[in-house]
PDB file of N, CA and C in Angstrom:
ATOM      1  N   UNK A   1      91.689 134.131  24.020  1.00  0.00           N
ATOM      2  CA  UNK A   1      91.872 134.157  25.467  1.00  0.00           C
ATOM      3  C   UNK A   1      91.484 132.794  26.041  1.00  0.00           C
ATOM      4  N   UNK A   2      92.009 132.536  26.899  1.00  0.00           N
ATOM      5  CA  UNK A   2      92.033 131.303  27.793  1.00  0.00           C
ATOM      6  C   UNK A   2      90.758 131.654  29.319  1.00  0.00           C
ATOM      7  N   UNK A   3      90.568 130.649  29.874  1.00  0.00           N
ATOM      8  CA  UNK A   3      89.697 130.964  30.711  1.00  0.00           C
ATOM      9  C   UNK A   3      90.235 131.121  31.914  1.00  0.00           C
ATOM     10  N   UNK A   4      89.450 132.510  32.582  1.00  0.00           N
ATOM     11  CA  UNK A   4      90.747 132.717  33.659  1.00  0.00           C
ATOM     12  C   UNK A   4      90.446 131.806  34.847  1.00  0.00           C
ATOM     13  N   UNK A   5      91.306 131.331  35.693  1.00  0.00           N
ATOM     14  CA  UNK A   5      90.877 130.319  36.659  1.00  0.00           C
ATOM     15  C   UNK A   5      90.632 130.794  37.914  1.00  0.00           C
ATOM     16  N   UNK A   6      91.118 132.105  38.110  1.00  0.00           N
ATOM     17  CA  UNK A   6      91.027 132.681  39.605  1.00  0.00           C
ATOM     18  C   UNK A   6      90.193 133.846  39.689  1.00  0.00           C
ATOM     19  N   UNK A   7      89.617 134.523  40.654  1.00  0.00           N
ATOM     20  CA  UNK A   7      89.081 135.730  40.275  1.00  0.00           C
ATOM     21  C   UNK A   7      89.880 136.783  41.022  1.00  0.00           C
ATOM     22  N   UNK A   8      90.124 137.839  40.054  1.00  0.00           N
ATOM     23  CA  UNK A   8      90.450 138.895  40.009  1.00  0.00           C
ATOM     24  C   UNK A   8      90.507 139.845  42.028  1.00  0.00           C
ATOM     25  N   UNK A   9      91.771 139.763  42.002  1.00  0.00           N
ATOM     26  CA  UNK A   9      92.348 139.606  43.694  1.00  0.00           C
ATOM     27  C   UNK A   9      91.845 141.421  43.347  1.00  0.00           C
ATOM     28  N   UNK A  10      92.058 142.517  42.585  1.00  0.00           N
ATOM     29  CA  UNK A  10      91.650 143.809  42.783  1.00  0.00           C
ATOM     30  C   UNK A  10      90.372 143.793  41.630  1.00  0.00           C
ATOM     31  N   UNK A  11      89.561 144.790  42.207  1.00  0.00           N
ATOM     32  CA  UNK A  11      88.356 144.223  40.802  1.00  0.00           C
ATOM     33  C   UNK A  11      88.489 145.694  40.306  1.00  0.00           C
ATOM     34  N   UNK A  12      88.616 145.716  38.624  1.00  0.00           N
ATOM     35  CA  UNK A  12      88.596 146.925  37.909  1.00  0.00           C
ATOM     36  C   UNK A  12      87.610 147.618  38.102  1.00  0.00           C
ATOM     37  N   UNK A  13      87.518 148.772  37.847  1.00  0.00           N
ATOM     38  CA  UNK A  13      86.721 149.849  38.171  1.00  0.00           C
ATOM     39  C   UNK A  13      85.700 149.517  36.787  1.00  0.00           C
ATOM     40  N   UNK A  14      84.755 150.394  36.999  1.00  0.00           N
ATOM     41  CA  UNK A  14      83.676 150.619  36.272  1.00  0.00           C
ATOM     42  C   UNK A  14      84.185 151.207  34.956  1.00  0.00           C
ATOM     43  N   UNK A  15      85.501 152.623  34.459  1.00  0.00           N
ATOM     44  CA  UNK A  15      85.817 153.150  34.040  1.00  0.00           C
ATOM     45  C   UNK A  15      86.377 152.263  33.222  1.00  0.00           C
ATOM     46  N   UNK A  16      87.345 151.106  33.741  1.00  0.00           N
ATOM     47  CA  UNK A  16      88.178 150.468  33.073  1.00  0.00           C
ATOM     48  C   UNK A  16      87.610 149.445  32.199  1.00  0.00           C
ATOM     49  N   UNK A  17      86.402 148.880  33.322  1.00  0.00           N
ATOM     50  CA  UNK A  17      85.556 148.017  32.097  1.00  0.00           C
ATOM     51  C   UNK A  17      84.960 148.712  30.891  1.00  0.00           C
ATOM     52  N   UNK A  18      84.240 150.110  31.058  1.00  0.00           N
ATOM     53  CA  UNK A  18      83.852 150.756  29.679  1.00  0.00           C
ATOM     54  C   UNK A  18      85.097 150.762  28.938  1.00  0.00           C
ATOM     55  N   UNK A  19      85.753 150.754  28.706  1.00  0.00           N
ATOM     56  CA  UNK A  19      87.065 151.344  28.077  1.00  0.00           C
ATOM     57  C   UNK A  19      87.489 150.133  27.271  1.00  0.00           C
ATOM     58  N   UNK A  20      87.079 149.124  27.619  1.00  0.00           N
ATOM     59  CA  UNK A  20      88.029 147.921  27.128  1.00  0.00           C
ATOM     60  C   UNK A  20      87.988 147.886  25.581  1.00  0.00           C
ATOM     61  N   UNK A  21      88.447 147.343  24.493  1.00  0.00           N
ATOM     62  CA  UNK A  21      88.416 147.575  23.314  1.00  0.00           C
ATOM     63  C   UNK A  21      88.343 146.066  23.056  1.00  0.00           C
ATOM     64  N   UNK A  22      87.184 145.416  22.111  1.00  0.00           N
ATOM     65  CA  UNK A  22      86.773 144.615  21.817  1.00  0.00           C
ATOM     66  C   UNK A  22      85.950 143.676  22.586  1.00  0.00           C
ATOM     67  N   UNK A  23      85.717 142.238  22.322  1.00  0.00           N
ATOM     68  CA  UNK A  23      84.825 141.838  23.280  1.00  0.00           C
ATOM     69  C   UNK A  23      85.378 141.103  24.241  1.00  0.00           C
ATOM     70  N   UNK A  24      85.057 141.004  25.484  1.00  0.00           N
ATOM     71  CA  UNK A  24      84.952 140.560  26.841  1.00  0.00           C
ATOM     72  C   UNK A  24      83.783 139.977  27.621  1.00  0.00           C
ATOM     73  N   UNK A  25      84.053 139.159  27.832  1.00  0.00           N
ATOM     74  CA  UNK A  25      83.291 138.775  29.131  1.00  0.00           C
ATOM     75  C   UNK A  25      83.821 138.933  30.857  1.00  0.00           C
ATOM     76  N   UNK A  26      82.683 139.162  31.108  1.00  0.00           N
ATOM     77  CA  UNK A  26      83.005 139.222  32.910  1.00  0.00           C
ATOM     78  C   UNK A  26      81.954 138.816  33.578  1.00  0.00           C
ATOM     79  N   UNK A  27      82.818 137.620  34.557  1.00  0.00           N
ATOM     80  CA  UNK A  27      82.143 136.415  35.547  1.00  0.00           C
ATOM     81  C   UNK A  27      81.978 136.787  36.696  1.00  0.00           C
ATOM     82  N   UNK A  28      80.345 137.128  37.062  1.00  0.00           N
ATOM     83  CA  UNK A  28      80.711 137.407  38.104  1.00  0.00           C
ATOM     84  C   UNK A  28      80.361 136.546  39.229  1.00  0.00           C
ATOM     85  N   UNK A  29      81.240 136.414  40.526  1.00  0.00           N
ATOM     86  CA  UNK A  29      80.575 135.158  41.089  1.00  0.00           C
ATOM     87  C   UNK A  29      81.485 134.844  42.556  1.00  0.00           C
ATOM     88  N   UNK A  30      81.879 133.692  42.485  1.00  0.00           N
ATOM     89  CA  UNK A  30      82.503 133.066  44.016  1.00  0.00           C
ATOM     90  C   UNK A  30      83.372 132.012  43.607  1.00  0.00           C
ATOM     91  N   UNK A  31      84.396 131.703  44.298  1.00  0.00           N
ATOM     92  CA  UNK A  31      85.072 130.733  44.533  1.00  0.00           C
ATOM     93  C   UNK A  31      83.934 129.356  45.385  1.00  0.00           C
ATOM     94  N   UNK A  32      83.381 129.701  45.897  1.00  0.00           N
ATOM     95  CA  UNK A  32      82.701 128.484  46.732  1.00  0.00           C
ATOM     96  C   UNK A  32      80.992 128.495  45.711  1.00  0.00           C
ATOM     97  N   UNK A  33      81.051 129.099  45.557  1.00  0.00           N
ATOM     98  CA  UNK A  33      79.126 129.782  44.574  1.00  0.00           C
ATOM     99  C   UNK A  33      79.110 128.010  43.744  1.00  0.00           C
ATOM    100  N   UNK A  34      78.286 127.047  44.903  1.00  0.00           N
ATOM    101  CA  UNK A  34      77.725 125.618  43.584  1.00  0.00           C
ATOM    102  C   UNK A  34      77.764 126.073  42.250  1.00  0.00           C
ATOM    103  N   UNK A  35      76.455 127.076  41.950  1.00  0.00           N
ATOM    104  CA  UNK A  35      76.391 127.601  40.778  1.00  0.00           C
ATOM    105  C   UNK A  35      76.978 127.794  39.850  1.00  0.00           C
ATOM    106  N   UNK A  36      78.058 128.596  40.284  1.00  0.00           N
ATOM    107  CA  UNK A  36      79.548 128.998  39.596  1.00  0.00           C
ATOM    108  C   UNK A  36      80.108 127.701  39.128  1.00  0.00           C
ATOM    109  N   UNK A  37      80.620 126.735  39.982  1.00  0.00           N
ATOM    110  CA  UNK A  37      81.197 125.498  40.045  1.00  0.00           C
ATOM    111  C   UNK A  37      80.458 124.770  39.097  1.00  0.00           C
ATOM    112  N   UNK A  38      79.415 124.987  38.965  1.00  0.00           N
ATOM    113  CA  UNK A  38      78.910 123.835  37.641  1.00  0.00           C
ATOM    114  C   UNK A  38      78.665 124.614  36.205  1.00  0.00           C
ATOM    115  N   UNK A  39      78.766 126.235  36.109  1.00  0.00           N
ATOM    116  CA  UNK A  39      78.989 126.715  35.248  1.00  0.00           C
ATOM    117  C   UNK A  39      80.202 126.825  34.302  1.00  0.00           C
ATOM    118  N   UNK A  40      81.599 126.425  35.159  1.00  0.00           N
ATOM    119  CA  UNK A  40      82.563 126.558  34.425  1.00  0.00           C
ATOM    120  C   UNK A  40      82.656 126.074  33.569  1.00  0.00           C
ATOM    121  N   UNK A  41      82.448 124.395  33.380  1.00  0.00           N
ATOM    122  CA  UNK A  41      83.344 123.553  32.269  1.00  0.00           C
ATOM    123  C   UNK A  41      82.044 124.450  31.245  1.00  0.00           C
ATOM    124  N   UNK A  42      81.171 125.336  31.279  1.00  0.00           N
ATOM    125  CA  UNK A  42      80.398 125.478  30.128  1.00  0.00           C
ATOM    126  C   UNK A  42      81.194 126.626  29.453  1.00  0.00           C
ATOM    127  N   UNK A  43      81.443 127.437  30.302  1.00  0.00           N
ATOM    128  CA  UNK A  43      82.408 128.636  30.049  1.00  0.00           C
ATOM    129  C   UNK A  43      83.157 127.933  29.610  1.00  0.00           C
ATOM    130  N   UNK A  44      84.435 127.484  29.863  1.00  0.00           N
ATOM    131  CA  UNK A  44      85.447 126.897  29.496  1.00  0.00           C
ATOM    132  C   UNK A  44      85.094 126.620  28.059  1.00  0.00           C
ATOM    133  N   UNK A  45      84.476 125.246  27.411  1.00  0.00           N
ATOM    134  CA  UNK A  45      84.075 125.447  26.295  1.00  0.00           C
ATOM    135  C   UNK A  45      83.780 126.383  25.322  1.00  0.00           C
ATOM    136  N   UNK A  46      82.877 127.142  25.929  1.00  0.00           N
ATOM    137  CA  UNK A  46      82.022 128.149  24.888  1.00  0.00           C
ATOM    138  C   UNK A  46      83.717 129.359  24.864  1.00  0.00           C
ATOM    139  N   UNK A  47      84.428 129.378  25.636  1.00  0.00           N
ATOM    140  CA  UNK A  47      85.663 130.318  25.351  1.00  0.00           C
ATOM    141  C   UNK A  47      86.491 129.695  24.507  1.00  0.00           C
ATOM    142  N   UNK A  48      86.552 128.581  24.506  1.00  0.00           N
ATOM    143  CA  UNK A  48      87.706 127.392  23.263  1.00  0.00           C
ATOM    144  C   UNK A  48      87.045 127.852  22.214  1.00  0.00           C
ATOM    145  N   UNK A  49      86.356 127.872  21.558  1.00  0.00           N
ATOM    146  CA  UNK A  49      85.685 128.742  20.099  1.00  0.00           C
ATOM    147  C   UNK A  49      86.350 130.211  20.021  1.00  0.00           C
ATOM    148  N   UNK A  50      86.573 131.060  21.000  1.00  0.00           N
ATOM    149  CA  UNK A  50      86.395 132.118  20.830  1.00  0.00           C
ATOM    150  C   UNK A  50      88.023 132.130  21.384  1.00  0.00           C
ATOM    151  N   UNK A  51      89.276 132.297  20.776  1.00  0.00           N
ATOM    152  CA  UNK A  51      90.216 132.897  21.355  1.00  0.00           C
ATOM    153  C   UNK A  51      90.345 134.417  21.571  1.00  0.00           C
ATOM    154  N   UNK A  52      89.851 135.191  20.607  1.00  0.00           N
ATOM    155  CA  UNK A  52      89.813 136.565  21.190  1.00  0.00           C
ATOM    156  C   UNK A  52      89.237 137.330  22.155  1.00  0.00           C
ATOM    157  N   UNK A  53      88.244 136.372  22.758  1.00  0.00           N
ATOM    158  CA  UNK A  53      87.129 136.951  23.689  1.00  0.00           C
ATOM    159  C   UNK A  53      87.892 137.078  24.986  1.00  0.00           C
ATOM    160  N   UNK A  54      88.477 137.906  25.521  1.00  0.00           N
ATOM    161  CA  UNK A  54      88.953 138.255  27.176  1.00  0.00           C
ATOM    162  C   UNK A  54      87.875 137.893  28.002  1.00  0.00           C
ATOM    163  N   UNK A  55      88.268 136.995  29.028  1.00  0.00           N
ATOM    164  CA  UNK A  55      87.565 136.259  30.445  1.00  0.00           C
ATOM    165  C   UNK A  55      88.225 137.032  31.595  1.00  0.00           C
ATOM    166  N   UNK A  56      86.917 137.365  32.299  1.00  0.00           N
ATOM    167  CA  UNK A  56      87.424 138.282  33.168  1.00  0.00           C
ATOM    168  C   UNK A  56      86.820 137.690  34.636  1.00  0.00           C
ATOM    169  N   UNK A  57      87.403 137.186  35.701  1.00  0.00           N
ATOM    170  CA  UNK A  57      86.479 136.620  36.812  1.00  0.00           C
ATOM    171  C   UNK A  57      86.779 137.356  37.859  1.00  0.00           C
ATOM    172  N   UNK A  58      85.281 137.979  37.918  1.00  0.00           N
ATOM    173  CA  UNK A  58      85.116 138.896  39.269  1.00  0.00           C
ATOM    174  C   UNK A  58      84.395 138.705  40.456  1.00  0.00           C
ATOM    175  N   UNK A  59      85.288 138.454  41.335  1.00  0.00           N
ATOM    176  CA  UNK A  59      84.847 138.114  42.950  1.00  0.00           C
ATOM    177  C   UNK A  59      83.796 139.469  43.464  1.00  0.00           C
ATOM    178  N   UNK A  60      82.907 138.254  43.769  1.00  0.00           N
ATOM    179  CA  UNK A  60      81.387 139.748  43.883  1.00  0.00           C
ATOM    180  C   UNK A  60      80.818 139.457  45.259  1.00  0.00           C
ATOM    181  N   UNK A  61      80.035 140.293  45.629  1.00  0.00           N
ATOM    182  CA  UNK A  61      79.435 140.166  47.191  1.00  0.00           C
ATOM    183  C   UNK A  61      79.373 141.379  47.591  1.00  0.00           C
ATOM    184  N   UNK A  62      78.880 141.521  48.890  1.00  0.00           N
ATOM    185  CA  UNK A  62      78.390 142.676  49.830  1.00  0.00           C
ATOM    186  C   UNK A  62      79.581 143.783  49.674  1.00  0.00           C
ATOM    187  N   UNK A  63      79.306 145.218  49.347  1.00  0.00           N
ATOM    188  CA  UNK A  63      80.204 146.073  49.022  1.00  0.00           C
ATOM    189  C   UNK A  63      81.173 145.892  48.027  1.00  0.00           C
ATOM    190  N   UNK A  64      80.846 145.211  46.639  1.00  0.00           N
ATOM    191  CA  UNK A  64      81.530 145.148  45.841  1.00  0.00           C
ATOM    192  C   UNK A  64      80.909 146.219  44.729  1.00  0.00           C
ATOM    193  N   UNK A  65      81.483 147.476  44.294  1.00  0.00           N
ATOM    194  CA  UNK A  65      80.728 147.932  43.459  1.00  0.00           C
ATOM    195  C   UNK A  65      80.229 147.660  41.925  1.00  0.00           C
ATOM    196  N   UNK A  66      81.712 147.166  41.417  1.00  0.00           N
ATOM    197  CA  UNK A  66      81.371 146.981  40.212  1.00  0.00           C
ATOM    198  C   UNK A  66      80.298 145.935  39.646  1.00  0.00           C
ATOM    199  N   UNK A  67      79.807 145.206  40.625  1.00  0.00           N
ATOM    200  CA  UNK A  67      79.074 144.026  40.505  1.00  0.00           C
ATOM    201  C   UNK A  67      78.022 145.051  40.911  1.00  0.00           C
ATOM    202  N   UNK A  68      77.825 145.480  41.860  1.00  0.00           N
ATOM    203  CA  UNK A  68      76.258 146.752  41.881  1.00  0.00           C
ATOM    204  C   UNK A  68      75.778 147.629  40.795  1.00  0.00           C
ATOM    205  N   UNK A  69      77.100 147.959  39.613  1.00  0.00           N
ATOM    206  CA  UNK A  69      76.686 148.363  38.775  1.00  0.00           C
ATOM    207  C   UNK A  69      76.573 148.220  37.549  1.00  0.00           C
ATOM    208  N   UNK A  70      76.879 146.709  37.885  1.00  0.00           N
ATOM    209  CA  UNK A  70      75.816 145.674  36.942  1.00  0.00           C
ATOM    210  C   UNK A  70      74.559 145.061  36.850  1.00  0.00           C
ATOM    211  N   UNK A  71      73.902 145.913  38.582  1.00  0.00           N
ATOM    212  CA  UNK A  71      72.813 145.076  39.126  1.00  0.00           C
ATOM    213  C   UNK A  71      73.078 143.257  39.202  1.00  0.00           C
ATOM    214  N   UNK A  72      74.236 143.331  39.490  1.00  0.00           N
ATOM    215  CA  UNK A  72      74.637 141.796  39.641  1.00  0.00           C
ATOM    216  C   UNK A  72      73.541 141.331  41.270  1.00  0.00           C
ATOM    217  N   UNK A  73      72.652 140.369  40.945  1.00  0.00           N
ATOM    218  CA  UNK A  73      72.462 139.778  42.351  1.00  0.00           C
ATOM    219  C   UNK A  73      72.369 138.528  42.299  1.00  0.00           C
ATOM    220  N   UNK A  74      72.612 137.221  41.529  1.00  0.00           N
ATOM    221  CA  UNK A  74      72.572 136.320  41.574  1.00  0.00           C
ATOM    222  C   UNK A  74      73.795 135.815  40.998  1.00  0.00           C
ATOM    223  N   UNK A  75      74.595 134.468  41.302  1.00  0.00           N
ATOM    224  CA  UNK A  75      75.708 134.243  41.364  1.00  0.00           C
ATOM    225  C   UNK A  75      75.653 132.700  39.948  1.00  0.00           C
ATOM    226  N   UNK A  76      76.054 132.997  38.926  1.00  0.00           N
ATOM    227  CA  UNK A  76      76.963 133.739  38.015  1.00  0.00           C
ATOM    228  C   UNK A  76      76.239 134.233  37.328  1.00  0.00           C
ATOM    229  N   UNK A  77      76.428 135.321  37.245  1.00  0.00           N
ATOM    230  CA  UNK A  77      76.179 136.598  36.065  1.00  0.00           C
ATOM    231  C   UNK A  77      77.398 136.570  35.331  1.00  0.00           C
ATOM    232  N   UNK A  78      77.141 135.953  33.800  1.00  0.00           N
ATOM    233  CA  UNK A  78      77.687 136.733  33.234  1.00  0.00           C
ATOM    234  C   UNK A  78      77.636 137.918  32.117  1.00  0.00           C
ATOM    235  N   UNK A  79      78.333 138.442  31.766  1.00  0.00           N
ATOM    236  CA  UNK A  79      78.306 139.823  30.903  1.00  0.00           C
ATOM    237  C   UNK A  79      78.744 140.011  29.992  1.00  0.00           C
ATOM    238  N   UNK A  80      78.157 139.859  28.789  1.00  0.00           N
ATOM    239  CA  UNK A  80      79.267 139.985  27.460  1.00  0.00           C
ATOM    240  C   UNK A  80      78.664 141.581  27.205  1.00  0.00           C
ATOM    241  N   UNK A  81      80.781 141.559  26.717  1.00  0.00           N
ATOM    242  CA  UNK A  81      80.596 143.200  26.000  1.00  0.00           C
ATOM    243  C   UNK A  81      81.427 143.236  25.048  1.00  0.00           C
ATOM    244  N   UNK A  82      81.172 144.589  24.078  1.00  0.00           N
ATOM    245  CA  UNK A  82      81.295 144.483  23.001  1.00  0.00           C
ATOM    246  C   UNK A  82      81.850 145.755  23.291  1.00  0.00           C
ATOM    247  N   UNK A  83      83.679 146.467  23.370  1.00  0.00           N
ATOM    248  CA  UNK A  83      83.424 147.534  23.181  1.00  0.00           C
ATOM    249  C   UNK A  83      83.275 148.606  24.327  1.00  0.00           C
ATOM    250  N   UNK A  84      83.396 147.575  25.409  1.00  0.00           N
ATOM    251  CA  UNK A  84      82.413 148.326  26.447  1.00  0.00           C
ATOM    252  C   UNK A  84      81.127 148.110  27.055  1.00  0.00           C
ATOM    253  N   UNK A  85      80.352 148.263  25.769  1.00  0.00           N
ATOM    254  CA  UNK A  85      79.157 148.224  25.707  1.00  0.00           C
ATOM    255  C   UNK A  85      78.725 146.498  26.318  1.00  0.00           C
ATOM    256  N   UNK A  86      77.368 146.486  26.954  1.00  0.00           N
ATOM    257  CA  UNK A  86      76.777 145.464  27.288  1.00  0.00           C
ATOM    258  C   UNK A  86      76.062 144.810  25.979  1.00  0.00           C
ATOM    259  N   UNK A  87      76.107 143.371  25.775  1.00  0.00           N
ATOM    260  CA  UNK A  87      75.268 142.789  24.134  1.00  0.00           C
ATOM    261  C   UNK A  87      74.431 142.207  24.993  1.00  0.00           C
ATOM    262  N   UNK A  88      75.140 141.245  25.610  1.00  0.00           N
ATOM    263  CA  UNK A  88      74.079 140.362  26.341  1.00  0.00           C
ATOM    264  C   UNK A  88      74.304 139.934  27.632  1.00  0.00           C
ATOM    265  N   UNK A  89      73.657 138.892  28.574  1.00  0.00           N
ATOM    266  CA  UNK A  89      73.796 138.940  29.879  1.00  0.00           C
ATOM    267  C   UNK A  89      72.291 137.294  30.260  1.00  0.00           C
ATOM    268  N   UNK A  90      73.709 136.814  30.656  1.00  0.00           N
ATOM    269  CA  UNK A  90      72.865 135.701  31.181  1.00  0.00           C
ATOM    270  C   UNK A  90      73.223 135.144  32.790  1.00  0.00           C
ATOM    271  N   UNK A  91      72.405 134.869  33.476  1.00  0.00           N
ATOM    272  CA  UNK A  91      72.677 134.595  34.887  1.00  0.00           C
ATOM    273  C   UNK A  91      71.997 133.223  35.037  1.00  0.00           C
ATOM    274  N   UNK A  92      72.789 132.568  36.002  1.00  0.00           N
ATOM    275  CA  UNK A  92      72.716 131.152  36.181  1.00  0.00           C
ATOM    276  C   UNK A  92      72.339 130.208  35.371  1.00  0.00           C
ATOM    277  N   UNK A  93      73.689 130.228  33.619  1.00  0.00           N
ATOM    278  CA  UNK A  93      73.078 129.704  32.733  1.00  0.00           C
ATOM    279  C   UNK A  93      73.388 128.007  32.666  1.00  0.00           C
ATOM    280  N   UNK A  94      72.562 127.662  32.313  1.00  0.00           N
ATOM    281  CA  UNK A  94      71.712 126.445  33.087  1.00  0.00           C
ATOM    282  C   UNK A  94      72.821 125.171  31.394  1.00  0.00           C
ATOM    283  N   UNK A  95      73.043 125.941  30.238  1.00  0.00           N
ATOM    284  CA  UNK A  95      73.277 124.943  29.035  1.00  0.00           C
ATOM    285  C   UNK A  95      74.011 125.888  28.088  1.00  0.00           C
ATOM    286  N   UNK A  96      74.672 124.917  28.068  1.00  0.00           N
ATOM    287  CA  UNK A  96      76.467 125.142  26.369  1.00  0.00           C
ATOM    288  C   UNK A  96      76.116 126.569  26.236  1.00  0.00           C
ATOM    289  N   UNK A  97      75.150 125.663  25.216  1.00  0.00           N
ATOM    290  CA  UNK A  97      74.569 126.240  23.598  1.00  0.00           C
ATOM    291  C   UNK A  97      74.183 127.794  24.311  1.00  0.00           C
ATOM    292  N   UNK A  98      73.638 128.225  25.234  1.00  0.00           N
ATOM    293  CA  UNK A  98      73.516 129.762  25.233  1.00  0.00           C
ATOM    294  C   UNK A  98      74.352 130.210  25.553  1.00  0.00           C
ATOM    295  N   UNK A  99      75.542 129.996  26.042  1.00  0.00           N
ATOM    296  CA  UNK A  99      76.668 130.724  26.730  1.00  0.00           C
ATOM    297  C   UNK A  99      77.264 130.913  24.848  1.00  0.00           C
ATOM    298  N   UNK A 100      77.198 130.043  24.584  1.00  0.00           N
ATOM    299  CA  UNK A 100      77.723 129.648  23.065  1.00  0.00           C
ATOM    300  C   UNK A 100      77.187 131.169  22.429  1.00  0.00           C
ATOM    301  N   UNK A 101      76.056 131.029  21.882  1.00  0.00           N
ATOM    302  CA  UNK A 101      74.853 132.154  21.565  1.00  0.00           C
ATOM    303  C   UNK A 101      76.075 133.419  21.731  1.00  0.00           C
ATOM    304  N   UNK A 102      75.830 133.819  23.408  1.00  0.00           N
ATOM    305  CA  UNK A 102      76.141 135.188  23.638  1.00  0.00           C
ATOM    306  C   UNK A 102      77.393 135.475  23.374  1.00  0.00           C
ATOM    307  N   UNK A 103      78.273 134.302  23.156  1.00  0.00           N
ATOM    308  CA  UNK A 103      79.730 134.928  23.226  1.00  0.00           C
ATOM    309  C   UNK A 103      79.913 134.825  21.238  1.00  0.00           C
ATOM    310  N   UNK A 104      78.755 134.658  20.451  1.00  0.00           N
ATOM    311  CA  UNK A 104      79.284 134.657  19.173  1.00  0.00           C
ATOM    312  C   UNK A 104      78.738 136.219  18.857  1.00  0.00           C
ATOM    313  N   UNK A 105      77.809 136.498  19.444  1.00  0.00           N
ATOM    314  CA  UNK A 105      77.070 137.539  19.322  1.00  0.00           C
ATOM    315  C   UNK A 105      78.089 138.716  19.884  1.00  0.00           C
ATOM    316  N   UNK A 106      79.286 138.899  20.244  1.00  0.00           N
ATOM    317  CA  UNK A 106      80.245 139.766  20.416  1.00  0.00           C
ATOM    318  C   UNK A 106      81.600 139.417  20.379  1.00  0.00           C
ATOM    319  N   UNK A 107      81.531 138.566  19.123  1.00  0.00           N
ATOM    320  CA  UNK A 107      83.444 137.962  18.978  1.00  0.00           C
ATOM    321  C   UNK A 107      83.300 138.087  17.059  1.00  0.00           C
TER     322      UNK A 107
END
């Protein structure tokens, strides 16, 4: 998978993310979020290793649920899953090498 560049204009349900079959990640975050903005080129990278890993970017904020039931509150969370299942979860990651880490740990 390639890294997605936009975030997700309808955001999947909770149902649909358990369901997914194999591993995924999901970004959660902002178009304007600094944070976000200096996280990408790390994403970007750490996804060039991993073509099978699905990138999923989800526009989050006030009344967004699926980001509530991630306990998402800081802007980027992301979420690797395996399956469905949650492996790991890093928020406002700061370097490569751990984004690296979590996405080998479910590909």
């Amino acid at each position: 998978m390639t890294l997605a560049s936009d975030y997700e204009v309808k955001e999947p349900s909770r149902a649909e993310i358990d369901a997914l079959p194999g591993a995924a990640l999901l970004e959660f975050g902002s178009p304007w979020c600094g944070f976000c903005l200096r996280a990408e080129p790390f994403i970007r990278e750490a996804l060039a290793g991993h073509p099978k890993v699905r990138h999923i970017k989800i526009a989050d904020g006030s009344g967004r649920r699926l980001g509530r039931s991630f306990r998402v509150k800081l802007w980027p969370t992301l979420v690797f899953l395996k399956d469905g299942k949650e492996v790991s979860r890093l928020v406002r990651p700061a370097y490569p090498a751990d984004i690296r880490r979590s996405m080998a740990a479910i590909d």
